[in-house]
PDB file of N, CA and C in Angstrom:
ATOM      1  N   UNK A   1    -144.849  -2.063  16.270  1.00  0.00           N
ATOM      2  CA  UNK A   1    -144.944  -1.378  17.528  1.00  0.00           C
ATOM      3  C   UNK A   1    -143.662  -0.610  17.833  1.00  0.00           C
ATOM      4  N   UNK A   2    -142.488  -1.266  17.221  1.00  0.00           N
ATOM      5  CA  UNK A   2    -141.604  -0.639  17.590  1.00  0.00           C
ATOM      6  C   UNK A   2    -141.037   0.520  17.059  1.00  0.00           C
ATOM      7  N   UNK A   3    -141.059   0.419  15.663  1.00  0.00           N
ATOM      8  CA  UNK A   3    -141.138   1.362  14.497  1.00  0.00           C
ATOM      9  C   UNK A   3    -141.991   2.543  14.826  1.00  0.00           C
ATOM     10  N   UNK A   4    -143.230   2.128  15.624  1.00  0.00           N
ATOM     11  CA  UNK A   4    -143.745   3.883  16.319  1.00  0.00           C
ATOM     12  C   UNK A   4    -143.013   4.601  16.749  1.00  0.00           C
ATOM     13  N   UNK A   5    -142.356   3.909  18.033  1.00  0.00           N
ATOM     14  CA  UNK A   5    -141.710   4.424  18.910  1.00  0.00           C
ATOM     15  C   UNK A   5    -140.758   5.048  18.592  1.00  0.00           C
ATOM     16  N   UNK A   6    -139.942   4.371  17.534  1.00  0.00           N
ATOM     17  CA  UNK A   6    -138.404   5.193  16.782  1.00  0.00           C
ATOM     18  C   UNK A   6    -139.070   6.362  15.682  1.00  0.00           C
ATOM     19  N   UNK A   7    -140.068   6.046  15.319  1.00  0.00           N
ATOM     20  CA  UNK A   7    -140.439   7.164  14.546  1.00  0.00           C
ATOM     21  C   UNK A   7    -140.925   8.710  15.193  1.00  0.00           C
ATOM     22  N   UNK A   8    -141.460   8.296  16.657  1.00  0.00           N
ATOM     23  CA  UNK A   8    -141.969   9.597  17.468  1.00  0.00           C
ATOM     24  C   UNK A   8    -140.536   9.578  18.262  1.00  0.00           C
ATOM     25  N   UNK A   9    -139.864   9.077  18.271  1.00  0.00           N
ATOM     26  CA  UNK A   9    -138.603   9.323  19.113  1.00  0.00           C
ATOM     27  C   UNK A   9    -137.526   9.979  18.168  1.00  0.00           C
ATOM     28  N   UNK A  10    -137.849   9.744  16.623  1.00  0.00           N
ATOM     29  CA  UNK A  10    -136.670  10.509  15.730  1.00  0.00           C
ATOM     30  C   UNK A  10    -137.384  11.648  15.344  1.00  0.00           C
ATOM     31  N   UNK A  11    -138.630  11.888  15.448  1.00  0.00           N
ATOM     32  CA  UNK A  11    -138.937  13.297  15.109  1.00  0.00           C
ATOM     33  C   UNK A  11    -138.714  14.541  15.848  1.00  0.00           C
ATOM     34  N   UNK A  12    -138.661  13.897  17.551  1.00  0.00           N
ATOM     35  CA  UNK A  12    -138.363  14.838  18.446  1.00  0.00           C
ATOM     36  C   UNK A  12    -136.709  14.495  18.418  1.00  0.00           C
ATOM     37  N   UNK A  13    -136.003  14.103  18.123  1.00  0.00           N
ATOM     38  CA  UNK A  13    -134.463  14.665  17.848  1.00  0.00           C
ATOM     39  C   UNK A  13    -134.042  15.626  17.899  1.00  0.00           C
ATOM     40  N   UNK A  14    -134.377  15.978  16.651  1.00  0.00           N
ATOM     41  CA  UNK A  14    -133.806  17.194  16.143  1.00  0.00           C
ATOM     42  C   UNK A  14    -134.054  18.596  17.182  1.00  0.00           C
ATOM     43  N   UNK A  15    -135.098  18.299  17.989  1.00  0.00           N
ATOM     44  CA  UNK A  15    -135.880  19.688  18.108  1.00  0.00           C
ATOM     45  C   UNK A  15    -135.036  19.208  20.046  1.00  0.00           C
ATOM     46  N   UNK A  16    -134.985  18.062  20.176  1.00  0.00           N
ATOM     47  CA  UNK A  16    -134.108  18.006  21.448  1.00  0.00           C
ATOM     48  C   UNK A  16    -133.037  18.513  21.362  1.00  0.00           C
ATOM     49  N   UNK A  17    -131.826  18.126  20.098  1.00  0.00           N
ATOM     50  CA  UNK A  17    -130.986  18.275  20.529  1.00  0.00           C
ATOM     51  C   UNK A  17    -130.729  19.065  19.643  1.00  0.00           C
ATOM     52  N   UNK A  18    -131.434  20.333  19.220  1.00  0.00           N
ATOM     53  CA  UNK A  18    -131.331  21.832  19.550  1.00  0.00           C
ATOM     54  C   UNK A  18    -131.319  22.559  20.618  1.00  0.00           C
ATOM     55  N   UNK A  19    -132.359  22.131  21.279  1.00  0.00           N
ATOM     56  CA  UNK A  19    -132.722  22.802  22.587  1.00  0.00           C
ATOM     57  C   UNK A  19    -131.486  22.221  23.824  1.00  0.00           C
ATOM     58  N   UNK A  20    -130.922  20.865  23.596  1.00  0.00           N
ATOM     59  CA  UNK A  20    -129.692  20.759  24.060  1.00  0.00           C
ATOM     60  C   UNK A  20    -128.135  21.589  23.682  1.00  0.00           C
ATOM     61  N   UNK A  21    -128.178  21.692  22.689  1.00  0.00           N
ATOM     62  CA  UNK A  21    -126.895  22.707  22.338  1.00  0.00           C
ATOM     63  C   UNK A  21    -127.151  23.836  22.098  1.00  0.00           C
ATOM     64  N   UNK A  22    -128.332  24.771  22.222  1.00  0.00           N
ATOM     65  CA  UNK A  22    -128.602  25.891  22.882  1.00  0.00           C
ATOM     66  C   UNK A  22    -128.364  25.938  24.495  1.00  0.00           C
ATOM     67  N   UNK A  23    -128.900  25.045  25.276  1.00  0.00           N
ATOM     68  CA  UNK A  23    -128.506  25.073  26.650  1.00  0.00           C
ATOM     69  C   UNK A  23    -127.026  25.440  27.065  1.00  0.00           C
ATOM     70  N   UNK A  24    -126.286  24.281  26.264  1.00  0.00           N
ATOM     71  CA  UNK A  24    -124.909  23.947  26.197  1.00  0.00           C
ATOM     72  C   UNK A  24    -123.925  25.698  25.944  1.00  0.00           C
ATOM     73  N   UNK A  25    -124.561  26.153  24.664  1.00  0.00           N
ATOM     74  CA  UNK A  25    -124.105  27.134  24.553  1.00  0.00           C
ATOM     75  C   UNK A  25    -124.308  28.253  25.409  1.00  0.00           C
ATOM     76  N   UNK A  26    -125.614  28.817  25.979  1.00  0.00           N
ATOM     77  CA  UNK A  26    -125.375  29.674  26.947  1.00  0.00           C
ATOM     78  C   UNK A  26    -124.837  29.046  28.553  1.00  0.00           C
ATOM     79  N   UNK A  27    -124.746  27.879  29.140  1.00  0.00           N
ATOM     80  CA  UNK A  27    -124.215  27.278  29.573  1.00  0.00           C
ATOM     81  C   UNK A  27    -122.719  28.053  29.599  1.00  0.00           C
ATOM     82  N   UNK A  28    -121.553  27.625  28.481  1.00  0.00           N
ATOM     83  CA  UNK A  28    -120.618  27.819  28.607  1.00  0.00           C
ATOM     84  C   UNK A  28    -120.389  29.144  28.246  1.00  0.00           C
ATOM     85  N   UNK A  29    -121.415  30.336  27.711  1.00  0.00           N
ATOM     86  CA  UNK A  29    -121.107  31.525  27.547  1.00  0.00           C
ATOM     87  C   UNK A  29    -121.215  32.119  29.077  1.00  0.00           C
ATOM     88  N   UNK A  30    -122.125  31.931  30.002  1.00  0.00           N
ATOM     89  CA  UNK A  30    -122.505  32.232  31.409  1.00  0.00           C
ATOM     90  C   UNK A  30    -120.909  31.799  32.639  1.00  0.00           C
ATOM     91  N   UNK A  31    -120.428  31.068  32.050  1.00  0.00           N
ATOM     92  CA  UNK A  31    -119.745  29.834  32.749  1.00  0.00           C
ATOM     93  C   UNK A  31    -118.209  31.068  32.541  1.00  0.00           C
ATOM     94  N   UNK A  32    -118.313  31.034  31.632  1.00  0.00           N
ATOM     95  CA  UNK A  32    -116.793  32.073  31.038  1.00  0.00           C
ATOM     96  C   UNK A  32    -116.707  33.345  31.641  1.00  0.00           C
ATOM     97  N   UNK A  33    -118.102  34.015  31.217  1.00  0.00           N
ATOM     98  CA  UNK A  33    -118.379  35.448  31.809  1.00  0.00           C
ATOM     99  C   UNK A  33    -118.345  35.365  33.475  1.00  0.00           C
ATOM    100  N   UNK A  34    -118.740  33.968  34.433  1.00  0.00           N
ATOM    101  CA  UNK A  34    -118.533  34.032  35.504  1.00  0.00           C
ATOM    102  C   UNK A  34    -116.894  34.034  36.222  1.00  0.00           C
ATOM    103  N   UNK A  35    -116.317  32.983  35.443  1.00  0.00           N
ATOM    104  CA  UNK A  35    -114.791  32.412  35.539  1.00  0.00           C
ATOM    105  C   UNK A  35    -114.021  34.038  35.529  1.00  0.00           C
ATOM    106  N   UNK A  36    -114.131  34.901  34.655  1.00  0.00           N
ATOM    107  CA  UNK A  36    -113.528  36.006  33.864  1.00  0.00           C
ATOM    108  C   UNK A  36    -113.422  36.974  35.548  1.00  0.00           C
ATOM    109  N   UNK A  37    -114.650  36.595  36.094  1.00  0.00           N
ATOM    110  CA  UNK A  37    -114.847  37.729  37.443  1.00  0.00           C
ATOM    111  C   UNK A  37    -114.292  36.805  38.824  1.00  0.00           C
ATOM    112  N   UNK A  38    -114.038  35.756  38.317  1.00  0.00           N
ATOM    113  CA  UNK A  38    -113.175  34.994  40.227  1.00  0.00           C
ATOM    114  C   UNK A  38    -112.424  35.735  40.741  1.00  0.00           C
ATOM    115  N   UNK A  39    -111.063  36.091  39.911  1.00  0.00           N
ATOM    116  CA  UNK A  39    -110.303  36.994  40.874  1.00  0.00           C
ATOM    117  C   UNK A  39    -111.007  38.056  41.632  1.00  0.00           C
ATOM    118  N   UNK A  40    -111.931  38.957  41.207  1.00  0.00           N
ATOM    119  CA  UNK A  40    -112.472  39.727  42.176  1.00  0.00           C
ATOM    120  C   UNK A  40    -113.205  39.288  43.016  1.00  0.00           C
ATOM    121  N   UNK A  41    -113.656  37.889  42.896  1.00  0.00           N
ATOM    122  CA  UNK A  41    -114.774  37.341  44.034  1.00  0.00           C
ATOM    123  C   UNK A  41    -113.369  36.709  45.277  1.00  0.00           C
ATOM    124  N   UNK A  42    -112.751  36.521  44.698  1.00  0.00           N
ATOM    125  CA  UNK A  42    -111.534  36.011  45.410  1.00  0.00           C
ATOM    126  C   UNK A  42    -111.178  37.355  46.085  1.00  0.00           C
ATOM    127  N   UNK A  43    -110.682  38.295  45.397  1.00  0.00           N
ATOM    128  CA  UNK A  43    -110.141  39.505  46.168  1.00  0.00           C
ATOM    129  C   UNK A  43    -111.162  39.740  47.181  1.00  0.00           C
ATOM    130  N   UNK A  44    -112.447  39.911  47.169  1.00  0.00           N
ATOM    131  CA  UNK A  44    -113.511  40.220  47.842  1.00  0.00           C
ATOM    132  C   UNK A  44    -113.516  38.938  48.942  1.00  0.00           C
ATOM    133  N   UNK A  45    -113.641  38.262  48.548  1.00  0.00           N
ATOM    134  CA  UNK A  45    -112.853  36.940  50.037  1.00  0.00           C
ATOM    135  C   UNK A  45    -112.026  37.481  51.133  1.00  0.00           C
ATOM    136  N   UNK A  46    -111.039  37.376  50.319  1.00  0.00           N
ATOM    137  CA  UNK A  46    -110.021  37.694  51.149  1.00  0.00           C
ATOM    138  C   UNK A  46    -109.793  38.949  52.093  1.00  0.00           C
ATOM    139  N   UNK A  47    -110.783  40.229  51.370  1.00  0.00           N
ATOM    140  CA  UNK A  47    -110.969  41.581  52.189  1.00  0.00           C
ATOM    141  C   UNK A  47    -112.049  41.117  53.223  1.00  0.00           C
ATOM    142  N   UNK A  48    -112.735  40.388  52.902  1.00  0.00           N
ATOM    143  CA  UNK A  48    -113.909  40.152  53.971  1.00  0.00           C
ATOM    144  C   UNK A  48    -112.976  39.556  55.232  1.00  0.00           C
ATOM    145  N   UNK A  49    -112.534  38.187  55.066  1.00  0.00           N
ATOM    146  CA  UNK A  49    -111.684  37.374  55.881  1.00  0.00           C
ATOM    147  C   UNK A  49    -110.968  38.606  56.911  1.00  0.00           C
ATOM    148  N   UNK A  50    -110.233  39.617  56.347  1.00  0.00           N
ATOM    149  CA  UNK A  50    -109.138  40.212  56.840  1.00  0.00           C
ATOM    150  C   UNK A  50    -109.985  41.099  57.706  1.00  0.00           C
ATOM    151  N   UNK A  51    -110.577  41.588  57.063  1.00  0.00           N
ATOM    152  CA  UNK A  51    -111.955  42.459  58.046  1.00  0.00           C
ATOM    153  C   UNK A  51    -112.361  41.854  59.212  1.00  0.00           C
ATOM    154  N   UNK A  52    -112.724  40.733  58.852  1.00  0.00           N
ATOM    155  CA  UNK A  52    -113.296  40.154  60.267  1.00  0.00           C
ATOM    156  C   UNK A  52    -112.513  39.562  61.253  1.00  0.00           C
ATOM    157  N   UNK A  53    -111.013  39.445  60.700  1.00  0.00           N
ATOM    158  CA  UNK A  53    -109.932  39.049  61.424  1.00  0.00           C
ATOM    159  C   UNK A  53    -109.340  40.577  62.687  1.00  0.00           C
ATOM    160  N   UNK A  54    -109.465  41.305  61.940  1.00  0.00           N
ATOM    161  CA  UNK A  54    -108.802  42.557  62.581  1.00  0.00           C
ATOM    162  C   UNK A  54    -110.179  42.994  63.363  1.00  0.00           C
ATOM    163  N   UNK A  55    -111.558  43.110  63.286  1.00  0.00           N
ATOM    164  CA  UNK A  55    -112.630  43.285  64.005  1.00  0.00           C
ATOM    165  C   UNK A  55    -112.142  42.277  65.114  1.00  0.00           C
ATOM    166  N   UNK A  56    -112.301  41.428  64.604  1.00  0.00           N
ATOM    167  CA  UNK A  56    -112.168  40.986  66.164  1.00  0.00           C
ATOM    168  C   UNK A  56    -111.004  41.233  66.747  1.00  0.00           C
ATOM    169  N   UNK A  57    -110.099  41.406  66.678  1.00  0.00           N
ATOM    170  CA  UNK A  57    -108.364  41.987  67.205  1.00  0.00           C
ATOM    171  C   UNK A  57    -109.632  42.990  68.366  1.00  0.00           C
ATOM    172  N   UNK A  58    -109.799  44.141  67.303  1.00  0.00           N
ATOM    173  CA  UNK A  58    -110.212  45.377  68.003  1.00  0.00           C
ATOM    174  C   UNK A  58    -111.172  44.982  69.275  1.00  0.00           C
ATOM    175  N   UNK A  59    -112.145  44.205  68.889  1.00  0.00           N
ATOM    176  CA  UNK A  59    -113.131  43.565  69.874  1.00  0.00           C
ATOM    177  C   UNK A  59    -112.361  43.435  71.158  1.00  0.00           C
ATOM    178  N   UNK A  60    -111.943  42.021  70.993  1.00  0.00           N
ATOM    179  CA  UNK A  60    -110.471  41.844  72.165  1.00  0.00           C
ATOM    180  C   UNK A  60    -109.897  43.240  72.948  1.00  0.00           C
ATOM    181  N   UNK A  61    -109.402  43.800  72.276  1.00  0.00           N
ATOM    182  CA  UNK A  61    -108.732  45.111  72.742  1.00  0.00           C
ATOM    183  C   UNK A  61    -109.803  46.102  73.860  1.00  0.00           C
ATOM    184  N   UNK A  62    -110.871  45.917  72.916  1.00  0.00           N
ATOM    185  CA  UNK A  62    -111.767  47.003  73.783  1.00  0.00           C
ATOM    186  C   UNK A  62    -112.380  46.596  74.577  1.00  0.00           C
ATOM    187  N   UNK A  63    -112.524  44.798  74.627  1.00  0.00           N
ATOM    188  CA  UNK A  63    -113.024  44.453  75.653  1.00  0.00           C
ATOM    189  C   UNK A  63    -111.926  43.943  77.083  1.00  0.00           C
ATOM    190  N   UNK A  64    -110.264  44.053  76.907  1.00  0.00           N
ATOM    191  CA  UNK A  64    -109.603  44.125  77.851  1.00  0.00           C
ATOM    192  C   UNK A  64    -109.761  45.570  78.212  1.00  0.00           C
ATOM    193  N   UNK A  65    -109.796  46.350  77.629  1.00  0.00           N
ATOM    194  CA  UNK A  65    -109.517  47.753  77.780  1.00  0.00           C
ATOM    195  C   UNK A  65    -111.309  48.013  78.645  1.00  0.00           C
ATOM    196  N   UNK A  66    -111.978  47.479  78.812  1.00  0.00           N
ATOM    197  CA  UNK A  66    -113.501  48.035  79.201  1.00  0.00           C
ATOM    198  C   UNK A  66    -113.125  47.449  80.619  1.00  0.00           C
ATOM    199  N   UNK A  67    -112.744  45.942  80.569  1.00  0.00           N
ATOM    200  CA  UNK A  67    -112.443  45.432  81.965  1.00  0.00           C
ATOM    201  C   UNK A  67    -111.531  45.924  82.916  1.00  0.00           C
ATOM    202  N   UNK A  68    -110.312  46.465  82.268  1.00  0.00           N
ATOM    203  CA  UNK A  68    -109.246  47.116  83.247  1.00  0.00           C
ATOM    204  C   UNK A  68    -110.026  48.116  83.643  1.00  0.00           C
ATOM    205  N   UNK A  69    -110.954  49.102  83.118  1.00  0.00           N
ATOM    206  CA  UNK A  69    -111.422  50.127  83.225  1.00  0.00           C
ATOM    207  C   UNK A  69    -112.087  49.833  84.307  1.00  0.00           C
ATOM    208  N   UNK A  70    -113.304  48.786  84.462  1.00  0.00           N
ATOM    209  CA  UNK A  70    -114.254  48.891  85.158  1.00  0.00           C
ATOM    210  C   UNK A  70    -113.390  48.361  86.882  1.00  0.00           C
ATOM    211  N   UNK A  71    -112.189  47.267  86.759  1.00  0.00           N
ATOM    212  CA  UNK A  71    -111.486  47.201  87.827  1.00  0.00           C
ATOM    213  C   UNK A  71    -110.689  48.421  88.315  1.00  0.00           C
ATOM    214  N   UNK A  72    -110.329  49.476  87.598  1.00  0.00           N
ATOM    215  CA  UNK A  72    -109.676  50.885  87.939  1.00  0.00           C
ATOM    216  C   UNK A  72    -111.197  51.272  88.670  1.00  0.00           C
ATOM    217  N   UNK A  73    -111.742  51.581  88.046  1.00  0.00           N
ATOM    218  CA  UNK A  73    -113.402  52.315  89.237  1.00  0.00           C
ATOM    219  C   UNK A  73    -113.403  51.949  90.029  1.00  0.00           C
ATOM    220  N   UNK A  74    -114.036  50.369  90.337  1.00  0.00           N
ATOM    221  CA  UNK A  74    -114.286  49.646  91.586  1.00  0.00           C
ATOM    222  C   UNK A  74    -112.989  49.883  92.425  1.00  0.00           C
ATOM    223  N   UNK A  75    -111.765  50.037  92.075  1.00  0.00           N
ATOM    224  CA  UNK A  75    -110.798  50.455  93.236  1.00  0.00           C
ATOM    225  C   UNK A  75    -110.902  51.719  93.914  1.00  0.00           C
ATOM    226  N   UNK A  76    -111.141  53.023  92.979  1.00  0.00           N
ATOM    227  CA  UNK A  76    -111.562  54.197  93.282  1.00  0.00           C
ATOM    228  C   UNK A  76    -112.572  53.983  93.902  1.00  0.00           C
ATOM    229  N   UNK A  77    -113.671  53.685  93.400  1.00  0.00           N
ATOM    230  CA  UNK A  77    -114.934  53.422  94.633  1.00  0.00           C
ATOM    231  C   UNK A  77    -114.307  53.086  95.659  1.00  0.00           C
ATOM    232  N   UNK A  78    -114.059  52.108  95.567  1.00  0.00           N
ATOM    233  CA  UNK A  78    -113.155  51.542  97.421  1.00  0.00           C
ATOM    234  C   UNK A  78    -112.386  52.190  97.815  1.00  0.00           C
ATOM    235  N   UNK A  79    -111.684  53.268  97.228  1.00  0.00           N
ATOM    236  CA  UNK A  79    -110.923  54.058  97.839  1.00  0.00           C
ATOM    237  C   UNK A  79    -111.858  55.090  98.195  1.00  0.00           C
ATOM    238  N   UNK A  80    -112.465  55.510  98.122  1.00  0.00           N
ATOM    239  CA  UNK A  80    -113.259  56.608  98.187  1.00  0.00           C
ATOM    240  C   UNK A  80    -114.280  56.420  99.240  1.00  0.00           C
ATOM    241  N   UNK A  81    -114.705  55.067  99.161  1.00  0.00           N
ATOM    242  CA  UNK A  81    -115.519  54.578 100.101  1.00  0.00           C
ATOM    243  C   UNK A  81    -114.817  54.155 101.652  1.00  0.00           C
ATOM    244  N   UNK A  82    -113.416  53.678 101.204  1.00  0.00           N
ATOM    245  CA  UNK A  82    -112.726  53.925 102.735  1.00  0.00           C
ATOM    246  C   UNK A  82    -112.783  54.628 103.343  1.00  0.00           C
ATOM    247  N   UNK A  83    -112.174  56.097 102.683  1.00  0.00           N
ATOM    248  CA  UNK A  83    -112.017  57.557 102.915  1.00  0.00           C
ATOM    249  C   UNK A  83    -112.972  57.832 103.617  1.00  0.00           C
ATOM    250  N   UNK A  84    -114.002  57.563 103.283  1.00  0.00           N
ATOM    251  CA  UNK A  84    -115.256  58.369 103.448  1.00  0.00           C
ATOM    252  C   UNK A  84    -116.129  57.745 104.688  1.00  0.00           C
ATOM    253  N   UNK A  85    -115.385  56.706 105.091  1.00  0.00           N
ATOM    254  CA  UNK A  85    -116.272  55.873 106.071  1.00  0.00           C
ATOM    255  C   UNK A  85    -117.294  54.887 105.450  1.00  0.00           C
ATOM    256  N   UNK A  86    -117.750  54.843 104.408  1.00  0.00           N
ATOM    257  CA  UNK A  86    -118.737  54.147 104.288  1.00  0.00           C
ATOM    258  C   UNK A  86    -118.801  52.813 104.020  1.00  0.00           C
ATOM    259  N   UNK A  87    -119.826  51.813 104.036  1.00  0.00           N
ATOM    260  CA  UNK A  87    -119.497  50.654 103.435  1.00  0.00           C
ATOM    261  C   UNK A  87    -119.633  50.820 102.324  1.00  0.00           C
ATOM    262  N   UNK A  88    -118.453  49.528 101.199  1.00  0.00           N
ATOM    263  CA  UNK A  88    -118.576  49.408 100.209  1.00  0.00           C
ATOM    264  C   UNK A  88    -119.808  48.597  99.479  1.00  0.00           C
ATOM    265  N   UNK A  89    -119.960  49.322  97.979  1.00  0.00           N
ATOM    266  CA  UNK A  89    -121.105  49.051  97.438  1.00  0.00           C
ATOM    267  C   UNK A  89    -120.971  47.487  97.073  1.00  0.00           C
ATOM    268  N   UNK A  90    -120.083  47.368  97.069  1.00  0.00           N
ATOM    269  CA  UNK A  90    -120.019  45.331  96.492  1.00  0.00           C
ATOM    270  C   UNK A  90    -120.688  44.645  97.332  1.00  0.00           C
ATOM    271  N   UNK A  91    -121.186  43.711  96.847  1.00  0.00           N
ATOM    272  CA  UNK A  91    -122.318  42.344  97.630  1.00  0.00           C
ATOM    273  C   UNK A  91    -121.573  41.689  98.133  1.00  0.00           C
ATOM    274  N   UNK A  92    -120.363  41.752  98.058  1.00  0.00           N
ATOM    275  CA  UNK A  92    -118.995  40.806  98.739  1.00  0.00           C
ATOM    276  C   UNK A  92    -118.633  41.636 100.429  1.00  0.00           C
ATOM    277  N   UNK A  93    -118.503  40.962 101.583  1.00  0.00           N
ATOM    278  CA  UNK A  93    -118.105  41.761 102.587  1.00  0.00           C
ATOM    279  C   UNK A  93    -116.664  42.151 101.982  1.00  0.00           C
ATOM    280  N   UNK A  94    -116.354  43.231 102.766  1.00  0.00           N
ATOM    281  CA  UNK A  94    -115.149  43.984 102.307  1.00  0.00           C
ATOM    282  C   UNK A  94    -114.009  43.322 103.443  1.00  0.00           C
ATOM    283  N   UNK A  95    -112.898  43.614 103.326  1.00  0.00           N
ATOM    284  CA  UNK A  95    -111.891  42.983 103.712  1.00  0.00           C
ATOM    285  C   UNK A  95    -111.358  43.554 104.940  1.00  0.00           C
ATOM    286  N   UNK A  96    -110.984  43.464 105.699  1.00  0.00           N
ATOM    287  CA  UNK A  96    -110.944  44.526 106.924  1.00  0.00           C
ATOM    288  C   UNK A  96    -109.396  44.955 106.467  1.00  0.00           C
ATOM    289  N   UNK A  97    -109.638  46.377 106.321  1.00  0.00           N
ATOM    290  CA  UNK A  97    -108.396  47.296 106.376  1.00  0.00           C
ATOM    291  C   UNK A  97    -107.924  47.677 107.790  1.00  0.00           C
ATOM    292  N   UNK A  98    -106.628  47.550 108.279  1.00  0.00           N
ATOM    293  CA  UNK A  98    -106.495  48.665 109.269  1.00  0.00           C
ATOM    294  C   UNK A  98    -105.616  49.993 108.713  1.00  0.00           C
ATOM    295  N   UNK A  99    -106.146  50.781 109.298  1.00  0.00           N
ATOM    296  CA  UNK A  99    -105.671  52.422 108.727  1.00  0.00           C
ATOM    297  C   UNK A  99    -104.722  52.362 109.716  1.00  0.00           C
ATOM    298  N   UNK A 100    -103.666  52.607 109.914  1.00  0.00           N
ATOM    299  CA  UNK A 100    -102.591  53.471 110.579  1.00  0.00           C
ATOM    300  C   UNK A 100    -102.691  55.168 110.358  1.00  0.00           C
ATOM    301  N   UNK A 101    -102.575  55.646 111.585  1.00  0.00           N
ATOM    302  CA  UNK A 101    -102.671  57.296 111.561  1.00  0.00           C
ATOM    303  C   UNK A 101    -101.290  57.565 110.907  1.00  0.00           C
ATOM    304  N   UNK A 102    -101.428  58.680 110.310  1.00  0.00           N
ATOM    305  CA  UNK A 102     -99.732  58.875 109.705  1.00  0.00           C
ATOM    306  C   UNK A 102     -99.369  60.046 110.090  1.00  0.00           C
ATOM    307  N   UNK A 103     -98.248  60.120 110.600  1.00  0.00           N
ATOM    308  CA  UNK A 103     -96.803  61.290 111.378  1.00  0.00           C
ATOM    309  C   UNK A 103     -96.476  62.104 110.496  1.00  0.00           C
ATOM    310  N   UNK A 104     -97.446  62.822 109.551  1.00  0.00           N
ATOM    311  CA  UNK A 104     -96.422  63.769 108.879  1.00  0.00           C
ATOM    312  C   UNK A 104     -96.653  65.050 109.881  1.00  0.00           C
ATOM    313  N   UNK A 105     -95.518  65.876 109.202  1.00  0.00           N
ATOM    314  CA  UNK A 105     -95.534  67.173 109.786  1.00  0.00           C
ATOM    315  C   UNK A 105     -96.312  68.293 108.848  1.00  0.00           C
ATOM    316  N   UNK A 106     -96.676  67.697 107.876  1.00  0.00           N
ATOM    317  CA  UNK A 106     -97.399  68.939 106.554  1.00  0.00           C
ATOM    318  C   UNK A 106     -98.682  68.604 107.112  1.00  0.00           C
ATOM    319  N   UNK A 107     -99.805  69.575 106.697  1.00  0.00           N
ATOM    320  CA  UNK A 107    -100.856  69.726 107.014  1.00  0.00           C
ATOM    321  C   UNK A 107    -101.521  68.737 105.667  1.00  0.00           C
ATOM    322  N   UNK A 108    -101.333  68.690 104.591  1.00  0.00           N
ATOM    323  CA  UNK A 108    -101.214  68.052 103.252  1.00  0.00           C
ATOM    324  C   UNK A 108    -101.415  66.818 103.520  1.00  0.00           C
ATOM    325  N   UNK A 109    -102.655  65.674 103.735  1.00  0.00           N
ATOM    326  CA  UNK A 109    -102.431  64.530 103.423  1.00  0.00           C
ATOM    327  C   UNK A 109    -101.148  63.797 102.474  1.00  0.00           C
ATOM    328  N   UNK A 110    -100.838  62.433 102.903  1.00  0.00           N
ATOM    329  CA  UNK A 110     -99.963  62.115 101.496  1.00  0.00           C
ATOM    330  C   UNK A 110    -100.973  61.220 101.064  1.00  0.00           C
ATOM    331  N   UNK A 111    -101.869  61.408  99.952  1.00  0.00           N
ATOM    332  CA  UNK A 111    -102.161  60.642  99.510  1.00  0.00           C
ATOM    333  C   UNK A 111    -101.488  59.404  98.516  1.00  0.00           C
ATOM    334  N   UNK A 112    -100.537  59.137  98.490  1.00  0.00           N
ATOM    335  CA  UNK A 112     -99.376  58.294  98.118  1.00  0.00           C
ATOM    336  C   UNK A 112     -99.840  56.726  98.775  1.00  0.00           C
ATOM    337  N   UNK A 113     -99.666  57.407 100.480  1.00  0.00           N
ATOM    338  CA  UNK A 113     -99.880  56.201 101.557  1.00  0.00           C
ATOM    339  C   UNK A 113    -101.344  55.603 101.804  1.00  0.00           C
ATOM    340  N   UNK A 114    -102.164  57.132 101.660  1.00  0.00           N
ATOM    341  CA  UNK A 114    -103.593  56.275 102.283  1.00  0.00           C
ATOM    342  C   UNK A 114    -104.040  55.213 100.954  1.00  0.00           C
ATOM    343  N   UNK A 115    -103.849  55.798  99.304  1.00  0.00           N
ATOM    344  CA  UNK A 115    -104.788  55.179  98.423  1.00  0.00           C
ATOM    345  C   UNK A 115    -103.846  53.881  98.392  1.00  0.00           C
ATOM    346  N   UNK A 116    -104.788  52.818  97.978  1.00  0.00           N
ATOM    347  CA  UNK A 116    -103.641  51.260  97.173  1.00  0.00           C
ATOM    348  C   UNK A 116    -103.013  51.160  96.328  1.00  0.00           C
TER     349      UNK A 116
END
């Protein structure tokens, strides 16, 4: 019984462990040809990394730069909306200003004094 078993187990040998050191061999031919290209997968790392490091820098930037912006308007609005008499557009009550009349002698507003 046992002698079968080694006999169907030594015939497929050979034909295994062909098909094993064929594996083996493109295995380590694939393995080399990959190794050979790291540095550029590496370089390509590292450009990605830096890319997305400085994107976001810029992000940051344009999104302080959008906010100062939109607080520069809303002041102009309110300035404009003083000027003009009207109430301001904000859902917030507005703050009570008092205007003082101003003493110049030029016909020329100073706008210096009235805006904030």
């Amino acid at each position: 019984m046992w002698k079968k078993e080694n006999e169907v187990a030594g015939q497929r040998l050979p034909g295994s462990m062909a098909t094993y050191s064929e594996a083996v061999d493109e295995f380590s031919k694939h393995a080399t040809e990959l190794l050979a290209h790291m540095p550029v997968l590496t370089k390509a790392r590292d450009a990605y990394q830096r890319a997305m490091m400085v994107s976001a820098e810029v992000r940051s930037m344009l999104n302080a730069g959008d906010a100062n912006l939109r607080s520069l308007m809303a002041q102009l609005e309110e300035a404009v909306a003083v000027q003009l008499g009207k109430p301001s557009s904000d859902k917030k009550k507005p703050e009570s200003v008092a205007v003082e009349p101003t003493q110049t002698k030029s016909e020329t507003p100073d706008y210096a004094r009235i805006l904030p």
